[in-house]
Protein backbone atom coordinates (compact mmCIF):
# COMPACT_ATOMS: atom_id res chain seq x y z
CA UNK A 1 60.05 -20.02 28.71
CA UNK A 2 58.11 -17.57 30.91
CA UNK A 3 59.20 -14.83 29.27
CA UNK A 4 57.99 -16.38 25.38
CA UNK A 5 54.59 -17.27 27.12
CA UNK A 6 54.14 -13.43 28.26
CA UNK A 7 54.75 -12.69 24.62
CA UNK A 8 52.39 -15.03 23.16
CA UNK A 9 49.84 -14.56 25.74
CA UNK A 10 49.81 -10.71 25.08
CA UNK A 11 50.32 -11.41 21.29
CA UNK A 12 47.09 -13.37 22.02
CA UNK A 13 45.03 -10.40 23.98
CA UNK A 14 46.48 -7.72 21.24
CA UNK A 15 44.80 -10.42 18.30
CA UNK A 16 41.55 -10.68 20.54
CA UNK A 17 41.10 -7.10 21.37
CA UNK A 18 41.75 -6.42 17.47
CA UNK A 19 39.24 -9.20 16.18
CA UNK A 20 36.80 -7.65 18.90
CA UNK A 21 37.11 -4.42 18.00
CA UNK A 22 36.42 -5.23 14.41
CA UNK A 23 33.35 -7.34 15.52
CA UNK A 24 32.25 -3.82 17.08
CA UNK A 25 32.82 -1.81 13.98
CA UNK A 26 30.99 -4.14 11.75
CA UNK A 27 28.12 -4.45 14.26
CA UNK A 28 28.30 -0.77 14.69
CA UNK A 29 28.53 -0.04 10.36
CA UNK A 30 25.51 -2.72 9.72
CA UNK A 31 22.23 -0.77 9.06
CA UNK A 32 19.14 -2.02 7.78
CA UNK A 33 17.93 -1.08 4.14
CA UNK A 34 13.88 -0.34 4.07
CA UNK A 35 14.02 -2.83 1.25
CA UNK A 36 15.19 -5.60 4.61
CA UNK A 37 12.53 -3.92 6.77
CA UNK A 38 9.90 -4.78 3.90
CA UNK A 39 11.12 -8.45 3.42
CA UNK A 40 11.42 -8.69 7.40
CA UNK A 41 7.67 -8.08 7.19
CA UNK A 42 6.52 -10.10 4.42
CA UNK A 43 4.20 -13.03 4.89
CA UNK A 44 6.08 -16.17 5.33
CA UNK A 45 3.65 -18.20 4.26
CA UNK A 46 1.57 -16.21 1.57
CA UNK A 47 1.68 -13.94 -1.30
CA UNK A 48 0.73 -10.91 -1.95
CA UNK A 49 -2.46 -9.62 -3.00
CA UNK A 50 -2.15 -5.84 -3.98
CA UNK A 51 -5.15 -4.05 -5.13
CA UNK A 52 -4.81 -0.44 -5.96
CA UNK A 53 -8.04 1.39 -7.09
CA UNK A 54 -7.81 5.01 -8.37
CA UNK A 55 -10.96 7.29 -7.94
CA UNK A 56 -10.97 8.68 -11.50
CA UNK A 57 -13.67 11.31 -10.75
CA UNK A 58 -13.80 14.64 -11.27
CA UNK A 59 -13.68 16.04 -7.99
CA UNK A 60 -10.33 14.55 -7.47
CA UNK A 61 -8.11 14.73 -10.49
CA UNK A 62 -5.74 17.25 -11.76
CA UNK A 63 -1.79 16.66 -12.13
CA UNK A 64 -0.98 17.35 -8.17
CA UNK A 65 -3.09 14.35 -6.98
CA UNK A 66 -2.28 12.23 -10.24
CA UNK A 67 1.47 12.28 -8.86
CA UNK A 68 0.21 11.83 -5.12
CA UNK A 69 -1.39 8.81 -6.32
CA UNK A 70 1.63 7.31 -8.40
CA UNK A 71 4.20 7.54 -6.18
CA UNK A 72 1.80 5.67 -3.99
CA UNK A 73 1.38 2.94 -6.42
CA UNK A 74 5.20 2.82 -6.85
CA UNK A 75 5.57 1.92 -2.95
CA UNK A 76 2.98 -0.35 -3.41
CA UNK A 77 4.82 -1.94 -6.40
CA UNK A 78 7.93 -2.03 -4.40
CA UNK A 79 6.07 -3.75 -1.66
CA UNK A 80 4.65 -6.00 -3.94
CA UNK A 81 7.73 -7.21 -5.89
CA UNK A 82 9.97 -7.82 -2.06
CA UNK A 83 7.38 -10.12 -0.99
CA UNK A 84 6.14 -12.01 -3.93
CA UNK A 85 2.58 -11.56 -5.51
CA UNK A 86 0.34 -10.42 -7.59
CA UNK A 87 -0.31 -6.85 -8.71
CA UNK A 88 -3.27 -5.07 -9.75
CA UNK A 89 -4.07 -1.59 -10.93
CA UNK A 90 -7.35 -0.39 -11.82
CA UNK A 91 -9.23 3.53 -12.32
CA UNK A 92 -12.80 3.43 -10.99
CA UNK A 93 -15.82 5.86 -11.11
CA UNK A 94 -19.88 5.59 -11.15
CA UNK A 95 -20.15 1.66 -10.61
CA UNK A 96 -18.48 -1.63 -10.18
CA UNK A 97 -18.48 -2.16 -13.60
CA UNK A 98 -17.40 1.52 -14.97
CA UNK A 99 -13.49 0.04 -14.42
CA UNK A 100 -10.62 0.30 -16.33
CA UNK A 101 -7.63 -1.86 -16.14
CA UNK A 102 -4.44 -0.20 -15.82
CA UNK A 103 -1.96 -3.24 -14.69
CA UNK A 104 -2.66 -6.81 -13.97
CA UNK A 105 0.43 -9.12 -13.31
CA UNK A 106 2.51 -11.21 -11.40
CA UNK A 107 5.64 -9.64 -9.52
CA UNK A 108 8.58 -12.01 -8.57
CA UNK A 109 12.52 -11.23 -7.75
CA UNK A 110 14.63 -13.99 -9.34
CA UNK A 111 18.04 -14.72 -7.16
CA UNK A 112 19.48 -17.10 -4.95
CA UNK A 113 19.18 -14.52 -1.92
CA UNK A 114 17.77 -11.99 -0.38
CA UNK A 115 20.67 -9.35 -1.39
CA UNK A 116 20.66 -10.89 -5.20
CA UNK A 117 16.60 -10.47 -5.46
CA UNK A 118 16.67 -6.87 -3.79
CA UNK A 119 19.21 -5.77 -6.07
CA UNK A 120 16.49 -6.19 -8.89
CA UNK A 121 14.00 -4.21 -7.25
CA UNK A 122 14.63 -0.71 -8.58
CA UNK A 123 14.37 -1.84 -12.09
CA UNK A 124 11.08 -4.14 -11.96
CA UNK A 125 9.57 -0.62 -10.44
CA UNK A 126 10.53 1.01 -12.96
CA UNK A 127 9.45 -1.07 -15.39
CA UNK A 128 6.12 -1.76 -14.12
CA UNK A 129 5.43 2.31 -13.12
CA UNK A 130 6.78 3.24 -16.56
CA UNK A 131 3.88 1.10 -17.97
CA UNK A 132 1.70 2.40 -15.07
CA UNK A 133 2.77 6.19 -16.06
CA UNK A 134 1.63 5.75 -19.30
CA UNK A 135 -1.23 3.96 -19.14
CA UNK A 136 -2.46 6.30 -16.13
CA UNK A 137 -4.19 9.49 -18.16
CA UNK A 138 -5.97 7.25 -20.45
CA UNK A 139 -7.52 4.62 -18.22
CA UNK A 140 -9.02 8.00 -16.20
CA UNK A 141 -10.45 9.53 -19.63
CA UNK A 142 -11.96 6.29 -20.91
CA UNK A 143 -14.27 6.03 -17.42
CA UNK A 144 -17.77 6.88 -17.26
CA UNK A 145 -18.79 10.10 -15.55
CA UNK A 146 -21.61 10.57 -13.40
CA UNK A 147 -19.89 10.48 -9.82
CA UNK A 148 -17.82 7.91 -7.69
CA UNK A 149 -19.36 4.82 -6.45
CA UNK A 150 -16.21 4.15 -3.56
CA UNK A 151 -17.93 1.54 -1.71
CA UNK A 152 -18.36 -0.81 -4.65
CA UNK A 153 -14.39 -1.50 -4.84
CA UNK A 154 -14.69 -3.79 -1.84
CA UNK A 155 -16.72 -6.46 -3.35
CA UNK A 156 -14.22 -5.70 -6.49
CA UNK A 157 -11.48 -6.30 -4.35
CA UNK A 158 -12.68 -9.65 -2.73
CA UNK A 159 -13.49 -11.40 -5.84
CA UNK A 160 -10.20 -10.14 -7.00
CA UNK A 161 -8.95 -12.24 -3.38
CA UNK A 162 -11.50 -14.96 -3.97
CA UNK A 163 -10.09 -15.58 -7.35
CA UNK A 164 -6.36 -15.98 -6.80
CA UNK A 165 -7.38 -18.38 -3.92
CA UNK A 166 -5.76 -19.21 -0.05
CA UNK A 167 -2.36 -18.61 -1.10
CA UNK A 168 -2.77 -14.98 -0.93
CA UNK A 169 -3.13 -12.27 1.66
CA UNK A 170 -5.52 -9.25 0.33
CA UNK A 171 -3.62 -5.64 0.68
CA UNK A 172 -6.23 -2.72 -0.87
CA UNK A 173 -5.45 0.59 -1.61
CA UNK A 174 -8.13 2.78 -2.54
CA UNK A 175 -6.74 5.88 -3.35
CA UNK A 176 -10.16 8.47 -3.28
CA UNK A 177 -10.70 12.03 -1.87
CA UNK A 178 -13.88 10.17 -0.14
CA UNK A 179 -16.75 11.53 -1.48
CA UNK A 180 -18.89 8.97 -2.41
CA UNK A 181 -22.12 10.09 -4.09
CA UNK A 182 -23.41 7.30 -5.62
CA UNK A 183 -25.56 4.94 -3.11
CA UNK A 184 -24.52 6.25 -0.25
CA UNK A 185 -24.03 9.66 -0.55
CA UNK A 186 -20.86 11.35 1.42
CA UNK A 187 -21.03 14.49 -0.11
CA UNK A 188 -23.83 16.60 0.77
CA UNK A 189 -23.60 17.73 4.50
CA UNK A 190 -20.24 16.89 6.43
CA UNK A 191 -20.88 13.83 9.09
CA UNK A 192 -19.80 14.01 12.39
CA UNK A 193 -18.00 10.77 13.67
CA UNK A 194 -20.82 9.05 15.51
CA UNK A 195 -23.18 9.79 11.92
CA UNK A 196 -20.50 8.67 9.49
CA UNK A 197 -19.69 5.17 11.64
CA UNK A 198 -23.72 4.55 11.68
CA UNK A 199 -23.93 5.04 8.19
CA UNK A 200 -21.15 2.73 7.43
CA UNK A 201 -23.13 0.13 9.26
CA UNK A 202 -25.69 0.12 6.99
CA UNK A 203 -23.32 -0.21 3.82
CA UNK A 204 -23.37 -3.86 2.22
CA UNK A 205 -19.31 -4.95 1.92
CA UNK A 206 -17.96 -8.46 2.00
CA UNK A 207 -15.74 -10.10 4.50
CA UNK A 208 -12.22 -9.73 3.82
CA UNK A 209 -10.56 -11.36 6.81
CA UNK A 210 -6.57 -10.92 7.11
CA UNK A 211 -7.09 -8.24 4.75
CA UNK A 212 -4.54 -5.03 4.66
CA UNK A 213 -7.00 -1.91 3.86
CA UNK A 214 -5.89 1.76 3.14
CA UNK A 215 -8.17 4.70 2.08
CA UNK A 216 -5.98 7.30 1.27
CA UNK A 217 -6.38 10.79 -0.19
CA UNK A 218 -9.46 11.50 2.10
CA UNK A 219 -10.32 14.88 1.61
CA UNK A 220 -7.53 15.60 -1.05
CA UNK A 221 -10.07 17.11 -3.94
CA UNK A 222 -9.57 20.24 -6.67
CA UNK A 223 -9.09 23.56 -5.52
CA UNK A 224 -9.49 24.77 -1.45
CA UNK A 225 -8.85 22.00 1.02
CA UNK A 226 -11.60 20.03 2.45
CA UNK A 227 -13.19 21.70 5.42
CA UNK A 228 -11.08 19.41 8.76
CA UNK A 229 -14.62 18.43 10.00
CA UNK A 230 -15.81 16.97 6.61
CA UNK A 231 -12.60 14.59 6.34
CA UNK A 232 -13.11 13.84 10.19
CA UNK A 233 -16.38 12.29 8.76
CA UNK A 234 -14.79 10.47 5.87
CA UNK A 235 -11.98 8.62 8.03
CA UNK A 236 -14.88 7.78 10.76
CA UNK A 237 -16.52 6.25 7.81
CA UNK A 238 -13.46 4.17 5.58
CA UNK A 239 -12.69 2.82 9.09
CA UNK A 240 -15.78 1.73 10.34
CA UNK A 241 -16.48 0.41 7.01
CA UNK A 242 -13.14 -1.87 7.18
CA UNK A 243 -13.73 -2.86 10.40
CA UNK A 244 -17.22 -4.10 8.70
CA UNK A 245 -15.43 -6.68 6.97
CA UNK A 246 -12.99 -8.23 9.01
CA UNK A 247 -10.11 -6.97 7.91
CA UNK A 248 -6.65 -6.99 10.03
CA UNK A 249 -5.43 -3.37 9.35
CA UNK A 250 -7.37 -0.81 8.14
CA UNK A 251 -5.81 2.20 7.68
CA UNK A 252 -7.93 5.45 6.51
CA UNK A 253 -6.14 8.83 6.09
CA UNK A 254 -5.47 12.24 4.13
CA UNK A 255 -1.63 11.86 3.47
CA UNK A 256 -0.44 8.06 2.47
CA UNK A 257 3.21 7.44 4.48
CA UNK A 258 4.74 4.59 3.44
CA UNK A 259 4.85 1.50 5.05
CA UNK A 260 1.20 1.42 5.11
């Protein structure tokens, strides 16, 4: 009897230390996707808002910062579809109302879990950037020249908030080398960081509280780069300006990363 209950007892501990060691592989074998890091961080209790306005000006086009600006609009997408909401896409130049539409819709994942709705995430990008892609070149030809009026996208962007109501959290990208020349004008001398953050106090933008806002491309125009002390001015000035509204993030830079 003693002898069958040392076998089963170490049958017992062999089992154990087998299941455990599995337990340890699979812990150790699990990794995270960045599609679970995005859902990890969605709202839980609103929708997505995304706003992405494209400088169409002169100073910054060309085919290098065209593809800067669509692979940033494709994490944006991404980001977009993983949390639920509503997309929109819009080229910009001289005014408020010199806009051109580029996408306008609502993004959604249908599945009965998380795994099942980030499976379909690859192919609503790429059917939303294809109609992006080709809708891109055009939308930037049909605007009016004359200069970028940059500041004028945040009152865009809040009625844009204002009309898809409470249920929504506000995320803008405006994706702009920066130089604003019409209004306020960010282009003739370069402003050190003290100048650029009083100037943005004097800029009229609405309150956007809870809002996500990221200025990227500062700097990024045709030909040599911007002189560092110039773009020091810009991002003094996109983030004193965000902070003007209220916003939660505000996030003003040269180089978009994703995540942001």
């Amino acid at each position: 009897m003693t002898t069958f209950t040392v076998l089963r007892t170490g049958a017992a501990v062999c089992a154990l230390s087998a299941a455990l060691a599995l337990t340890a592989c699979s812990s150790l074998n699990t990794t995270t996707t960045p599609d679970q890091t995005i859902l990890a961080a969605c709202a839980p209790d609103k929708q997505v808002a995304a706003d992405v306005d494209i400088d169409g000006s002169g100073s910054s086009s060309g085919d290098t910062i065209a593809t800067e600006r669509l692979a940033i609009t494709a994490d944006v997408v991404r980001r977009t579809a993983i949390c639920g909401g509503h997309l929109l896409v819009r080229a910009f130049s001289a005014s408020s109302g010199a806009t051109v539409t580029i996408y306008d819709g609502d993004l959604s994942l249908p599945g009965a879990t998380d795994n099942a709705r980030l499976r379909r995430v690859d192919g609503l990008v790429e059917k939303v950037m294809a109609e992006v892609t080709a809708k891109y070149g055009d939308a930037i030809a049909a605007l009016s020249g004359g200069g970028s009026d940059i500041t004028s996208v945040y009152r865009l962007a809040g009625e844009y908030a204002a009309q898809l109501g409470t249920g929504y959290v506000l995320h803008l990208y405006v994706l702009t080398d920066g130089l604003n020349n019409i209004g306020t004008d960010l282009t003739s001398q370069a402003l050190a960081p003290e100048q650029a953050t009083d100037l943005a106090s004097t800029v009229n933008v609405p309150a956007l509280p809870g809002a996500s806002i990221t200025v990227a491309g500062l700097g990024r125009i045709n030909g040599d780069p911007a002189p560092s002390a110039l773009v020091e001015g810009l991002v003094a000035f996109y983030n004193a300006l965000c902070v003007k509204t209220g916003a939660e993030t505000c996030v003003s830079v040269t180089d978009y990363t994703a995540g942001r």
